[in-house]
PDB file of N, CA and C in Angstrom:
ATOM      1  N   UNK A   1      -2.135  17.149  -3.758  1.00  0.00           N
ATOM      2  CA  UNK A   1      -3.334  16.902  -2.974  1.00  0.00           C
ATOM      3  C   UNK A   1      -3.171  17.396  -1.553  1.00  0.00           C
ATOM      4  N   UNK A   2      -4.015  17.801  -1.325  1.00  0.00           N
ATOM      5  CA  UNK A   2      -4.377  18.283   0.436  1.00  0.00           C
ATOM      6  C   UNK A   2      -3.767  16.887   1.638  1.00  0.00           C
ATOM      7  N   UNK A   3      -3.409  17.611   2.706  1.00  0.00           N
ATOM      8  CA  UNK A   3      -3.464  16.482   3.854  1.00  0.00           C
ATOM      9  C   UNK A   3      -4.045  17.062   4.522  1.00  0.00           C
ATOM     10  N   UNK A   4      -4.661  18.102   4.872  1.00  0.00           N
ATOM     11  CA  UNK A   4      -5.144  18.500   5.983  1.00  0.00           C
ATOM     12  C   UNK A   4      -6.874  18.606   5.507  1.00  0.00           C
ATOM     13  N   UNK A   5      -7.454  19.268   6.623  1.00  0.00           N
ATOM     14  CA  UNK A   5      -8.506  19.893   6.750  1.00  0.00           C
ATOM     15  C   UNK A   5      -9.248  20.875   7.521  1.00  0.00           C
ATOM     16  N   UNK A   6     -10.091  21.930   7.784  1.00  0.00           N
ATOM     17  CA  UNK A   6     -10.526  22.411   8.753  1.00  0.00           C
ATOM     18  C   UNK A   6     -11.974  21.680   9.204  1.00  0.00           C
ATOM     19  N   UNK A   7     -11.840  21.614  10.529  1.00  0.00           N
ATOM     20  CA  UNK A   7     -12.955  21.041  11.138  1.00  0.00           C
ATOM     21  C   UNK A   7     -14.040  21.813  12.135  1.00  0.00           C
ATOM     22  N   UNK A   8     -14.993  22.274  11.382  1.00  0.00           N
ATOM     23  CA  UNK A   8     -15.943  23.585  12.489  1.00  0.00           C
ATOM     24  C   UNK A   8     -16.588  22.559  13.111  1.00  0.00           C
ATOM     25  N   UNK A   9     -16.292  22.717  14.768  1.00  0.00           N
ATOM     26  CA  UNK A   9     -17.299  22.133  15.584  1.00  0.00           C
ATOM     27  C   UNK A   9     -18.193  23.095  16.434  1.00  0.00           C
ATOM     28  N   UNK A  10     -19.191  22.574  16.966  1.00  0.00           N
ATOM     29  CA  UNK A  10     -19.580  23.227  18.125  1.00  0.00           C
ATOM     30  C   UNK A  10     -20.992  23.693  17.267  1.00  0.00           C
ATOM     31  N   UNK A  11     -21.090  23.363  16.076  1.00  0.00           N
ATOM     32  CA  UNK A  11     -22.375  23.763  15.183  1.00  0.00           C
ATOM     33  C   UNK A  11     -23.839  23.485  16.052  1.00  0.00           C
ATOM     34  N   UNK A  12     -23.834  22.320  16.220  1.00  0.00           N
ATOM     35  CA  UNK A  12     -25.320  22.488  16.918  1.00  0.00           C
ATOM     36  C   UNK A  12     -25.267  22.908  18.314  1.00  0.00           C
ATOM     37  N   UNK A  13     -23.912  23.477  19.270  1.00  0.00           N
ATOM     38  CA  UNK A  13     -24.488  24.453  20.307  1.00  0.00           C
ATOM     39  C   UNK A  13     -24.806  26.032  19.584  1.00  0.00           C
ATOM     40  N   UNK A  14     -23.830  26.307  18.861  1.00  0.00           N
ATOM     41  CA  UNK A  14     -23.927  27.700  18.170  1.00  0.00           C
ATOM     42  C   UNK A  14     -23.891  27.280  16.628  1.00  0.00           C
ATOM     43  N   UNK A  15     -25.580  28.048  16.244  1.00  0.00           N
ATOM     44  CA  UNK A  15     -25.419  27.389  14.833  1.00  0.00           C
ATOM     45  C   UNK A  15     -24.872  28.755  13.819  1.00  0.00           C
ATOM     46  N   UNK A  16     -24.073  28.055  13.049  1.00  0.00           N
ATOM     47  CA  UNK A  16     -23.302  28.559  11.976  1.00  0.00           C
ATOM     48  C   UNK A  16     -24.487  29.367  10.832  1.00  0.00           C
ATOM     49  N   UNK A  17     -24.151  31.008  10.480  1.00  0.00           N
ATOM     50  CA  UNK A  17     -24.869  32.186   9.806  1.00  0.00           C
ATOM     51  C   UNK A  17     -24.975  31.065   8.253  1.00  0.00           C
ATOM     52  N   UNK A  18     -25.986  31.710   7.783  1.00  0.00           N
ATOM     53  CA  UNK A  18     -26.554  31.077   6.524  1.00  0.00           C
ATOM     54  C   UNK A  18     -25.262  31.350   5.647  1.00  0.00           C
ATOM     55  N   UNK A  19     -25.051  32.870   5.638  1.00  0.00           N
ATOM     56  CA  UNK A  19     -23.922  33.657   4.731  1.00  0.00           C
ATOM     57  C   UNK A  19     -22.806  32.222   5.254  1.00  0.00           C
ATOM     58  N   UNK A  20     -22.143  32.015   6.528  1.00  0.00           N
ATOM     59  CA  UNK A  20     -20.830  31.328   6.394  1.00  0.00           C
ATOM     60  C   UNK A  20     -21.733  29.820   5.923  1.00  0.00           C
ATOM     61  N   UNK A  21     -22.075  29.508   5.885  1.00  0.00           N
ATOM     62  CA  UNK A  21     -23.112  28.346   5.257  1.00  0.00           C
ATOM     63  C   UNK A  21     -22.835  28.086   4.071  1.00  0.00           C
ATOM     64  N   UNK A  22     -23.052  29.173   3.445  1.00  0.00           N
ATOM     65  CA  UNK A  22     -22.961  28.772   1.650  1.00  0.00           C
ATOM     66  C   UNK A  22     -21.273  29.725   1.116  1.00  0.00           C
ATOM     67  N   UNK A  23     -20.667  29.894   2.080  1.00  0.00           N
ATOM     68  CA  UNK A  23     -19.295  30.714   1.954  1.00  0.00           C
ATOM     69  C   UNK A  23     -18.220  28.889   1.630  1.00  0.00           C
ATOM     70  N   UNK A  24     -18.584  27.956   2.873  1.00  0.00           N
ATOM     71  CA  UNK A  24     -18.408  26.874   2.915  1.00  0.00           C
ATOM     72  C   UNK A  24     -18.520  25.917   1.979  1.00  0.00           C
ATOM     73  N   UNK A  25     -20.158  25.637   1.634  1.00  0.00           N
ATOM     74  CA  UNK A  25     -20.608  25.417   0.606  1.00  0.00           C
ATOM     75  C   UNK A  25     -19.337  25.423  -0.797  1.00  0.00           C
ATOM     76  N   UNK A  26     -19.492  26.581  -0.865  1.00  0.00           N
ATOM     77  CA  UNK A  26     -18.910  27.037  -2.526  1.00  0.00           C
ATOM     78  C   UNK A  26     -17.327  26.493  -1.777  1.00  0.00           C
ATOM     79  N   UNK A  27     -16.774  26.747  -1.522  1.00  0.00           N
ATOM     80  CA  UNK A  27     -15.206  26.674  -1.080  1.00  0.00           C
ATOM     81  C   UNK A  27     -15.432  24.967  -1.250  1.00  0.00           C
ATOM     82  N   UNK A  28     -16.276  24.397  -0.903  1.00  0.00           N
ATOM     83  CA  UNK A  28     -15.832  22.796  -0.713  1.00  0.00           C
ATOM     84  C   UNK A  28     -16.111  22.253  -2.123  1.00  0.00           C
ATOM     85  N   UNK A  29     -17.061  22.958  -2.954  1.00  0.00           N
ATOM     86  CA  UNK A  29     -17.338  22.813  -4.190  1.00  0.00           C
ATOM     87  C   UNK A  29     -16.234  22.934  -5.441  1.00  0.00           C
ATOM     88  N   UNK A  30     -15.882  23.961  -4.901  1.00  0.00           N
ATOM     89  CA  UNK A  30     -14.683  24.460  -5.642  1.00  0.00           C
ATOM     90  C   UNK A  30     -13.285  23.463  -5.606  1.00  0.00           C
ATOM     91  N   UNK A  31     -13.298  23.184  -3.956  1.00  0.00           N
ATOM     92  CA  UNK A  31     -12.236  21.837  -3.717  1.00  0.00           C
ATOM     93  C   UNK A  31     -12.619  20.531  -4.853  1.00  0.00           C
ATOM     94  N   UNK A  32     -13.753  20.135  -4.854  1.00  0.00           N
ATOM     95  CA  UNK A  32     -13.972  19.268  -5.693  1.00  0.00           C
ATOM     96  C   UNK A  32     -13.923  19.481  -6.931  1.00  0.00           C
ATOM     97  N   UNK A  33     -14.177  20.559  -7.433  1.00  0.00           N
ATOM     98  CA  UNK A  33     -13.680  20.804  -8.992  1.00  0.00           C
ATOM     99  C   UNK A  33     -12.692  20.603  -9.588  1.00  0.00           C
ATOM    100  N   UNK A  34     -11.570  21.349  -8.337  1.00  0.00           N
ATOM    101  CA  UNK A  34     -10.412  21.452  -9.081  1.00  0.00           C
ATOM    102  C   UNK A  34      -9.542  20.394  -8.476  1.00  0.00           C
ATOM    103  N   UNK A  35      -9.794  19.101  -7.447  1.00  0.00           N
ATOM    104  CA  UNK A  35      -8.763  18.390  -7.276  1.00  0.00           C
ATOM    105  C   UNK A  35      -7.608  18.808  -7.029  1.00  0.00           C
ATOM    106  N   UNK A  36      -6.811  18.134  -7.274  1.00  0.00           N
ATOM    107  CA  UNK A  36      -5.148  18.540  -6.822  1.00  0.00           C
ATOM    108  C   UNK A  36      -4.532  19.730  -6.349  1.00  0.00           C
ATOM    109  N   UNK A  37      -5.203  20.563  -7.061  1.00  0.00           N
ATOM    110  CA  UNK A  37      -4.698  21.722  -7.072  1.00  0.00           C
ATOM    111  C   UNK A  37      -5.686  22.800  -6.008  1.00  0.00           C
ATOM    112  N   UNK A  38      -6.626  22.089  -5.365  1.00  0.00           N
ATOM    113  CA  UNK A  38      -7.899  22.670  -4.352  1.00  0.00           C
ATOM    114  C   UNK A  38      -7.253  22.744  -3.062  1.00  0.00           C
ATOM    115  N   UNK A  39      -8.342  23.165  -2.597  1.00  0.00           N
ATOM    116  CA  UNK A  39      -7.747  23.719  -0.903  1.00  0.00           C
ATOM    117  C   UNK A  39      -8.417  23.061   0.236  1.00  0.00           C
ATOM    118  N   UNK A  40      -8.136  22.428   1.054  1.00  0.00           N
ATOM    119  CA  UNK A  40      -8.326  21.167   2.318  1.00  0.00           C
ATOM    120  C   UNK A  40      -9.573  21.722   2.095  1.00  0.00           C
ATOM    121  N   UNK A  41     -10.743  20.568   2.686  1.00  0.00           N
ATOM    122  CA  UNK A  41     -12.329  21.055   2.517  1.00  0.00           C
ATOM    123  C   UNK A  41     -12.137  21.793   4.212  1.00  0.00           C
ATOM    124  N   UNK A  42     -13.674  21.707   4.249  1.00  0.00           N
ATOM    125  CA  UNK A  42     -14.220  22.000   5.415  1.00  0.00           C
ATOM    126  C   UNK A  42     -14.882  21.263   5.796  1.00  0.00           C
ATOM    127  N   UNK A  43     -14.905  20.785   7.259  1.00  0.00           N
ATOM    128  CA  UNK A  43     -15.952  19.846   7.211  1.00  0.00           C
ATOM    129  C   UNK A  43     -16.831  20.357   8.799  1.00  0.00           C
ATOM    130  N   UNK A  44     -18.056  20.161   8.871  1.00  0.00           N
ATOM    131  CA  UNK A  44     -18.817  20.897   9.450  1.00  0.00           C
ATOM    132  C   UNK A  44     -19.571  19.851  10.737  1.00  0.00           C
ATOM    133  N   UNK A  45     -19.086  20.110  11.418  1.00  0.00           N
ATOM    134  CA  UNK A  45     -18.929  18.149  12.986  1.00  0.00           C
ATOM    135  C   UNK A  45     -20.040  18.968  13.845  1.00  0.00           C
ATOM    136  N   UNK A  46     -21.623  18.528  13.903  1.00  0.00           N
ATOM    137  CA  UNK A  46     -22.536  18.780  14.686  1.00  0.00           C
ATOM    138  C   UNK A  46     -22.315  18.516  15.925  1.00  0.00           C
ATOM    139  N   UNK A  47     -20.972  18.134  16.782  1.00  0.00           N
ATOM    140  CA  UNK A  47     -20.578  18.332  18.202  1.00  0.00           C
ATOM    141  C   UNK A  47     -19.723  19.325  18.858  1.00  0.00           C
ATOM    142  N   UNK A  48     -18.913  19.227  19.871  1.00  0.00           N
ATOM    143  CA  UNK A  48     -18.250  20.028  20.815  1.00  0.00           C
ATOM    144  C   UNK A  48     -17.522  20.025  20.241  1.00  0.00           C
ATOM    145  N   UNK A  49     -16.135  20.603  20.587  1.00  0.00           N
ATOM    146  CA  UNK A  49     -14.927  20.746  19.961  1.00  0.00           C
ATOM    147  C   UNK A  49     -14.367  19.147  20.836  1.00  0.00           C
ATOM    148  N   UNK A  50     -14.329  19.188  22.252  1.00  0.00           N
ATOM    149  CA  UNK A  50     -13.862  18.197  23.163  1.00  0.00           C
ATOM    150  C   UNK A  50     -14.221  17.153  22.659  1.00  0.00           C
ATOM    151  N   UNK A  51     -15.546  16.266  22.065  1.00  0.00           N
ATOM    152  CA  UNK A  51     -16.171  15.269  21.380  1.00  0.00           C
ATOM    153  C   UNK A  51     -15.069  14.791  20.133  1.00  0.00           C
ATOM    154  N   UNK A  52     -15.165  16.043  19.237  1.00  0.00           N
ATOM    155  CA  UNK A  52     -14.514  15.801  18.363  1.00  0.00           C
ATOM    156  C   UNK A  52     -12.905  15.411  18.695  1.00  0.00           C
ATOM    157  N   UNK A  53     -12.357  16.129  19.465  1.00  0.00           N
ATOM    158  CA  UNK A  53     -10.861  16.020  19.464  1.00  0.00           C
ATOM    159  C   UNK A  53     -10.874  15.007  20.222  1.00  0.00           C
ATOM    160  N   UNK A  54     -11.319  14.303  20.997  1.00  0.00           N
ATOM    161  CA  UNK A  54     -11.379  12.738  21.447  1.00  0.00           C
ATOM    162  C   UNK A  54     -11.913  11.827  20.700  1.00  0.00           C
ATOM    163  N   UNK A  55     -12.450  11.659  19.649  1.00  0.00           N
ATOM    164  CA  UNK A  55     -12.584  11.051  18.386  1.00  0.00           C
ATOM    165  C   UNK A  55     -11.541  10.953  17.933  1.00  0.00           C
ATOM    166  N   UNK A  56     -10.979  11.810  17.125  1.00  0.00           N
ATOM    167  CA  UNK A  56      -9.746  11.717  16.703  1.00  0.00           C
ATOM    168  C   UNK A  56      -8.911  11.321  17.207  1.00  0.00           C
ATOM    169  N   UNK A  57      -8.369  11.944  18.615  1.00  0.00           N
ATOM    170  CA  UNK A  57      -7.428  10.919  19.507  1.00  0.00           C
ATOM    171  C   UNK A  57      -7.241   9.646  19.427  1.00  0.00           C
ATOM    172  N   UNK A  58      -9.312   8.813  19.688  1.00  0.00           N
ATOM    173  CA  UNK A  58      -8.963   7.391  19.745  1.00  0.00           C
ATOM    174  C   UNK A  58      -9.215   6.714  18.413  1.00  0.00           C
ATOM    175  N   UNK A  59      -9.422   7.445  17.358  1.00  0.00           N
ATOM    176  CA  UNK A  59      -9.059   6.625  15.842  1.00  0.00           C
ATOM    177  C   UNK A  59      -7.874   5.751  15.079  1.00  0.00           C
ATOM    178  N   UNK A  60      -8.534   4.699  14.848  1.00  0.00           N
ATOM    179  CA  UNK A  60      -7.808   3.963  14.579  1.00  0.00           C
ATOM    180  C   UNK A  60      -8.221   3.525  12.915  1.00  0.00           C
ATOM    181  N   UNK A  61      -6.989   3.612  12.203  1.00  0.00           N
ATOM    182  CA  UNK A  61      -7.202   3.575  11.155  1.00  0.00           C
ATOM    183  C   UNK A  61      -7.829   2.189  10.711  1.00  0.00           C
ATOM    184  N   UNK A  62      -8.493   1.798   9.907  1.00  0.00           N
ATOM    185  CA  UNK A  62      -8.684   0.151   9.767  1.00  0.00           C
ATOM    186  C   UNK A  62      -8.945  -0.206   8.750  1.00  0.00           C
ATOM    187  N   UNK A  63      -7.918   0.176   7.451  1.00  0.00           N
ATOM    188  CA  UNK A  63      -7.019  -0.123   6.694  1.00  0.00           C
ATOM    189  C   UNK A  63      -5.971   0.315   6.140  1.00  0.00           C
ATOM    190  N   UNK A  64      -4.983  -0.339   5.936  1.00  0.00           N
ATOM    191  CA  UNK A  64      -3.136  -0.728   5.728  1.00  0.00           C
ATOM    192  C   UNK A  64      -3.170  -0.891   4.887  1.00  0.00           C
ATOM    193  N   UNK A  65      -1.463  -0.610   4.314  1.00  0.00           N
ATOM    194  CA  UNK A  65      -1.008  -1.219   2.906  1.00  0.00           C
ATOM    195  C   UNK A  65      -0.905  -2.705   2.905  1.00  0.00           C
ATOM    196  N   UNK A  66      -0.791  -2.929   3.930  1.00  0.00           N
ATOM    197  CA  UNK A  66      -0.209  -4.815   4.820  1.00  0.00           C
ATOM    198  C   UNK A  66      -1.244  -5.245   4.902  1.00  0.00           C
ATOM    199  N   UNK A  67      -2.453  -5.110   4.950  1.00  0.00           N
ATOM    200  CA  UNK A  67      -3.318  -6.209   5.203  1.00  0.00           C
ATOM    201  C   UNK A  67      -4.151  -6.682   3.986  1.00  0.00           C
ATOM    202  N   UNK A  68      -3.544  -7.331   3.351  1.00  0.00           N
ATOM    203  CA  UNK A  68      -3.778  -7.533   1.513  1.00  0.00           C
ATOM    204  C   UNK A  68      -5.049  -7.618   1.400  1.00  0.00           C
ATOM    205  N   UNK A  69      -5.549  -8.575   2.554  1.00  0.00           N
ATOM    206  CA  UNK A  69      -7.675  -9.128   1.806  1.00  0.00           C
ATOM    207  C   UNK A  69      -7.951  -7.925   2.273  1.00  0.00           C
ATOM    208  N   UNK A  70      -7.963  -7.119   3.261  1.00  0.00           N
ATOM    209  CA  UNK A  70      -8.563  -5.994   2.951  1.00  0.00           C
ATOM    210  C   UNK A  70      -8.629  -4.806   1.738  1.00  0.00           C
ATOM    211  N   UNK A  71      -7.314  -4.625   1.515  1.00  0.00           N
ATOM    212  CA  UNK A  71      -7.086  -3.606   0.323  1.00  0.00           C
ATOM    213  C   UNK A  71      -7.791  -4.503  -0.903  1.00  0.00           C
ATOM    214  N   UNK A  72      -7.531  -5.721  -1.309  1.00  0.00           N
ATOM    215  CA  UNK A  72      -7.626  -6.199  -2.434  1.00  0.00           C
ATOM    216  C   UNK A  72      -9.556  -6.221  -2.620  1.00  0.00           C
ATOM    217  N   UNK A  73      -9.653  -6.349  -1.220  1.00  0.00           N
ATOM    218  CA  UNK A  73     -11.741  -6.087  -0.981  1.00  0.00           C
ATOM    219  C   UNK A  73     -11.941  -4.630  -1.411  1.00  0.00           C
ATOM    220  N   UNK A  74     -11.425  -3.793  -0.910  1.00  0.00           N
ATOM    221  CA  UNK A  74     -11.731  -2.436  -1.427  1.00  0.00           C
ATOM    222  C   UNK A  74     -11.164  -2.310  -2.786  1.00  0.00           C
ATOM    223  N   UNK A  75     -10.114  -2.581  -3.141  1.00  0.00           N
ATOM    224  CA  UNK A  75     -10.040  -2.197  -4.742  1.00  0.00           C
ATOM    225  C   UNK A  75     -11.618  -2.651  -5.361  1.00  0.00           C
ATOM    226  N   UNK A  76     -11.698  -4.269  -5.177  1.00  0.00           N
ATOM    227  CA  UNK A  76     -12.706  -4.933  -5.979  1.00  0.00           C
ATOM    228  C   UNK A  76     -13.826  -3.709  -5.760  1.00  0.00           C
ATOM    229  N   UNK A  77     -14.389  -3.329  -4.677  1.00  0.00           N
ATOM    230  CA  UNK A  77     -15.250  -2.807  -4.663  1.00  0.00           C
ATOM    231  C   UNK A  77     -15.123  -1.276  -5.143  1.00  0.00           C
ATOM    232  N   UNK A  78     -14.196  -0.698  -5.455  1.00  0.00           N
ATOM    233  CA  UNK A  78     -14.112   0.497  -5.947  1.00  0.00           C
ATOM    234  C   UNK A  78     -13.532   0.972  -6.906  1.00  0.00           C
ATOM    235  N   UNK A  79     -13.082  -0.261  -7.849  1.00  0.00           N
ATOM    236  CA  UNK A  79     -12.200   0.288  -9.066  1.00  0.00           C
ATOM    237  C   UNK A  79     -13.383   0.499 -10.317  1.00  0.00           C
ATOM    238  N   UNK A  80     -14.650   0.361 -10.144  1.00  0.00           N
ATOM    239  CA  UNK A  80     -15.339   0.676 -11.154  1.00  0.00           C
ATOM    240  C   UNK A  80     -16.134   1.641 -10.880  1.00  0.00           C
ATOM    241  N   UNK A  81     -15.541   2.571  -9.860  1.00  0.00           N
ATOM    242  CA  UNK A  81     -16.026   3.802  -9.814  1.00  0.00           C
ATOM    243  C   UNK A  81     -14.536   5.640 -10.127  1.00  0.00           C
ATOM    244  N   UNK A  82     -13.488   5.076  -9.873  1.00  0.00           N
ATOM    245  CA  UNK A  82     -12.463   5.148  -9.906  1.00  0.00           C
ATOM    246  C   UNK A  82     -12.265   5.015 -11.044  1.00  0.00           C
ATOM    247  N   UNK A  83     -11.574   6.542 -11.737  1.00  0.00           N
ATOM    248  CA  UNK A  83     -11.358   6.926 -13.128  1.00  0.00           C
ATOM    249  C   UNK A  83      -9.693   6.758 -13.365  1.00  0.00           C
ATOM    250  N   UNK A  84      -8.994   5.541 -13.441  1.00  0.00           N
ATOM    251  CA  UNK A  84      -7.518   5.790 -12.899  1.00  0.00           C
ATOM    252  C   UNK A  84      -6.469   6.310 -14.051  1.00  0.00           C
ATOM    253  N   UNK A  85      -7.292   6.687 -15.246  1.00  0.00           N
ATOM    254  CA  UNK A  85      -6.134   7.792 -16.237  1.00  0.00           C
ATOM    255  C   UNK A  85      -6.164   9.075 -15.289  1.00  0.00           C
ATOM    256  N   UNK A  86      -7.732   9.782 -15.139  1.00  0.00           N
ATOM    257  CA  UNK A  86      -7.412  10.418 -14.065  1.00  0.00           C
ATOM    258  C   UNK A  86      -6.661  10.792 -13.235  1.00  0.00           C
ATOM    259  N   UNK A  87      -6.566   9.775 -12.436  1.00  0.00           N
ATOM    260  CA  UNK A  87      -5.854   9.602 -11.236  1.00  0.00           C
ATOM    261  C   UNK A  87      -4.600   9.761 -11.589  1.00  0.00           C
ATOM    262  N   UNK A  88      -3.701   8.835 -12.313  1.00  0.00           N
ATOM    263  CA  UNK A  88      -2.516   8.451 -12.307  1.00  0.00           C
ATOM    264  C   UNK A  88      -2.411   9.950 -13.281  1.00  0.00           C
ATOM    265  N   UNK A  89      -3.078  10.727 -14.427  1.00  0.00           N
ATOM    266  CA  UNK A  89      -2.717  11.990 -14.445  1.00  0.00           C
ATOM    267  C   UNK A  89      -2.617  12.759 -13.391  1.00  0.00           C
ATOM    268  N   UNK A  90      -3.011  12.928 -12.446  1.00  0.00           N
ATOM    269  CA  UNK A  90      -2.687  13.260 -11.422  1.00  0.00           C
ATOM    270  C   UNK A  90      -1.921  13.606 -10.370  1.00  0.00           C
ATOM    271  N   UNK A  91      -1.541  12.455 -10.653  1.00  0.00           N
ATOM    272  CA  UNK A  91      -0.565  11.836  -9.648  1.00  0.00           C
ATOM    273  C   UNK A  91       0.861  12.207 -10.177  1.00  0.00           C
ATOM    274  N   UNK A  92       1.213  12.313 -11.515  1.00  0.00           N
ATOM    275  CA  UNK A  92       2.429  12.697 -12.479  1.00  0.00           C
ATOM    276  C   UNK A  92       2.487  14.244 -12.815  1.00  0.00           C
ATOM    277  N   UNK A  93       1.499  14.843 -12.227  1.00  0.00           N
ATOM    278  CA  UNK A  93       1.774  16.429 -12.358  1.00  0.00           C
ATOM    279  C   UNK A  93       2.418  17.209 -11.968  1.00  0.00           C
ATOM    280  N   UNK A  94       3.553  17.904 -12.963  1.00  0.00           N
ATOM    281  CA  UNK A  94       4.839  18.641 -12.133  1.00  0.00           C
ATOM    282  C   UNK A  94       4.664  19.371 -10.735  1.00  0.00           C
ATOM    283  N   UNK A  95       5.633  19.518  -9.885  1.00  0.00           N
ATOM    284  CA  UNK A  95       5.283  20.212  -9.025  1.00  0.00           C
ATOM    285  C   UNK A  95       5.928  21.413  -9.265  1.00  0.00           C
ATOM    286  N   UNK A  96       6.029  22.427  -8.515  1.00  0.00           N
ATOM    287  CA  UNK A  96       6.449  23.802  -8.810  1.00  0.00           C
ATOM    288  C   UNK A  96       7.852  23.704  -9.185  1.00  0.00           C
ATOM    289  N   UNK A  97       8.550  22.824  -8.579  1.00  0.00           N
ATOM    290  CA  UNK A  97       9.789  22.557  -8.973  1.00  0.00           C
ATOM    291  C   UNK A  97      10.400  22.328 -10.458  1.00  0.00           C
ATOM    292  N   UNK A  98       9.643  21.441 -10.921  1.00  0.00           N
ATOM    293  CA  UNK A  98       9.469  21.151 -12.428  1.00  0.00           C
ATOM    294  C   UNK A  98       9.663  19.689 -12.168  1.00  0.00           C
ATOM    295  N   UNK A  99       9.689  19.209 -11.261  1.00  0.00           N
ATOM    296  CA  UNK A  99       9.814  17.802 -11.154  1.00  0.00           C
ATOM    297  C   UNK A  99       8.117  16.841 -11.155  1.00  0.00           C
ATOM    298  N   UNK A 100       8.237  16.256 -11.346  1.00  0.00           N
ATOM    299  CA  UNK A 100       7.033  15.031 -11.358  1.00  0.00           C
ATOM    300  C   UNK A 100       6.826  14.455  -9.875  1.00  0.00           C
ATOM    301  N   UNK A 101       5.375  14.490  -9.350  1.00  0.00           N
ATOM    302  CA  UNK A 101       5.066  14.048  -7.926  1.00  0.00           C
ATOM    303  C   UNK A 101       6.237  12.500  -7.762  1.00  0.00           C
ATOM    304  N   UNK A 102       6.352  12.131  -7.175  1.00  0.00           N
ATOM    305  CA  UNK A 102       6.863  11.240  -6.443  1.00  0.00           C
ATOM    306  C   UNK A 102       8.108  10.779  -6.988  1.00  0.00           C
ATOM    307  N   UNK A 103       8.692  11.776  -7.965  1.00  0.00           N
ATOM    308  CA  UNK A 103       9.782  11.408  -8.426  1.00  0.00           C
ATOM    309  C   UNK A 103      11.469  12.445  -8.346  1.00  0.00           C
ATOM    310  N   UNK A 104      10.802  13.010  -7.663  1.00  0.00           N
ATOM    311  CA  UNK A 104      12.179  14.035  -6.327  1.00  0.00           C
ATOM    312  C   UNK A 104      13.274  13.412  -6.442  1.00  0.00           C
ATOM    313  N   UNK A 105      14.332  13.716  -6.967  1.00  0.00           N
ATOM    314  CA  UNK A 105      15.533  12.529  -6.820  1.00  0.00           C
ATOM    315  C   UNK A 105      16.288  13.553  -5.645  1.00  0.00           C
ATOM    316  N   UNK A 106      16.602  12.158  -4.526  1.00  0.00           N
ATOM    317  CA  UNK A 106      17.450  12.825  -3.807  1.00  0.00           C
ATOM    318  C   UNK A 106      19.044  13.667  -3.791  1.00  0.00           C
ATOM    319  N   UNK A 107      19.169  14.362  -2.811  1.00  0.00           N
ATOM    320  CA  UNK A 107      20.360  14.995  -2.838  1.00  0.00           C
ATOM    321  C   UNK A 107      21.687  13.998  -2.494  1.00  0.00           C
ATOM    322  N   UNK A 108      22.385  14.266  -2.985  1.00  0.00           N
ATOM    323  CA  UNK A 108      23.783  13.154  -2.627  1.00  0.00           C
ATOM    324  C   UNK A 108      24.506  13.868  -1.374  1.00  0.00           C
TER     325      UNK A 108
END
């Protein structure tokens, strides 16, 4: 899975060509198709670049693995949308290595 993303700002001072419009479009589509194996989306921030990167600066995440009633509120509310053979196929898919995600055995 992706950690990153690209973030186009500055859209509503200079608005973005129809052509890079639906170039975007399809690329983020395509991310969603193929899951795991897709490429960071795009995401398209109707402000400044400065707006945005001070957003981010002062974000604060507001939820943890540690704060149980919260996680255990969001599971409730999202495990019946959440396909988790899916997922957990997913999640067990070799990596190029031939090894299985999260199961890397370390070096001695």
């Amino acid at each position: 899975p992706w950690e990153a993303a690209m973030i186009v700002t500055g859209v509503d001072e200079t608005p973005v060509s129809q052509h890079v419009l639906e170039m975007i479009a399809q690329h983020n589509q395509s991310t969603a198709l193929h899951g795991a194996e897709a490429l960071p989306p795009i995401l398209l921030v109707p402000k400044s670049t400065a707006a945005v990167m001070d957003e981010l600066h002062r974000y604060t995440p507001k939820l943890n693995f540690e704060d149980n009633h919260r996680v255990e509120t969001a599971i409730s509310h999202y495990e019946n949308y959440i396909d988790f053979e899916l997922l957990l196929e997913r999640l067990t898919m070799e990596q190029p290595d031939g090894e299985p995600h999260g199961e890397k055995q370390q070096e001695s």
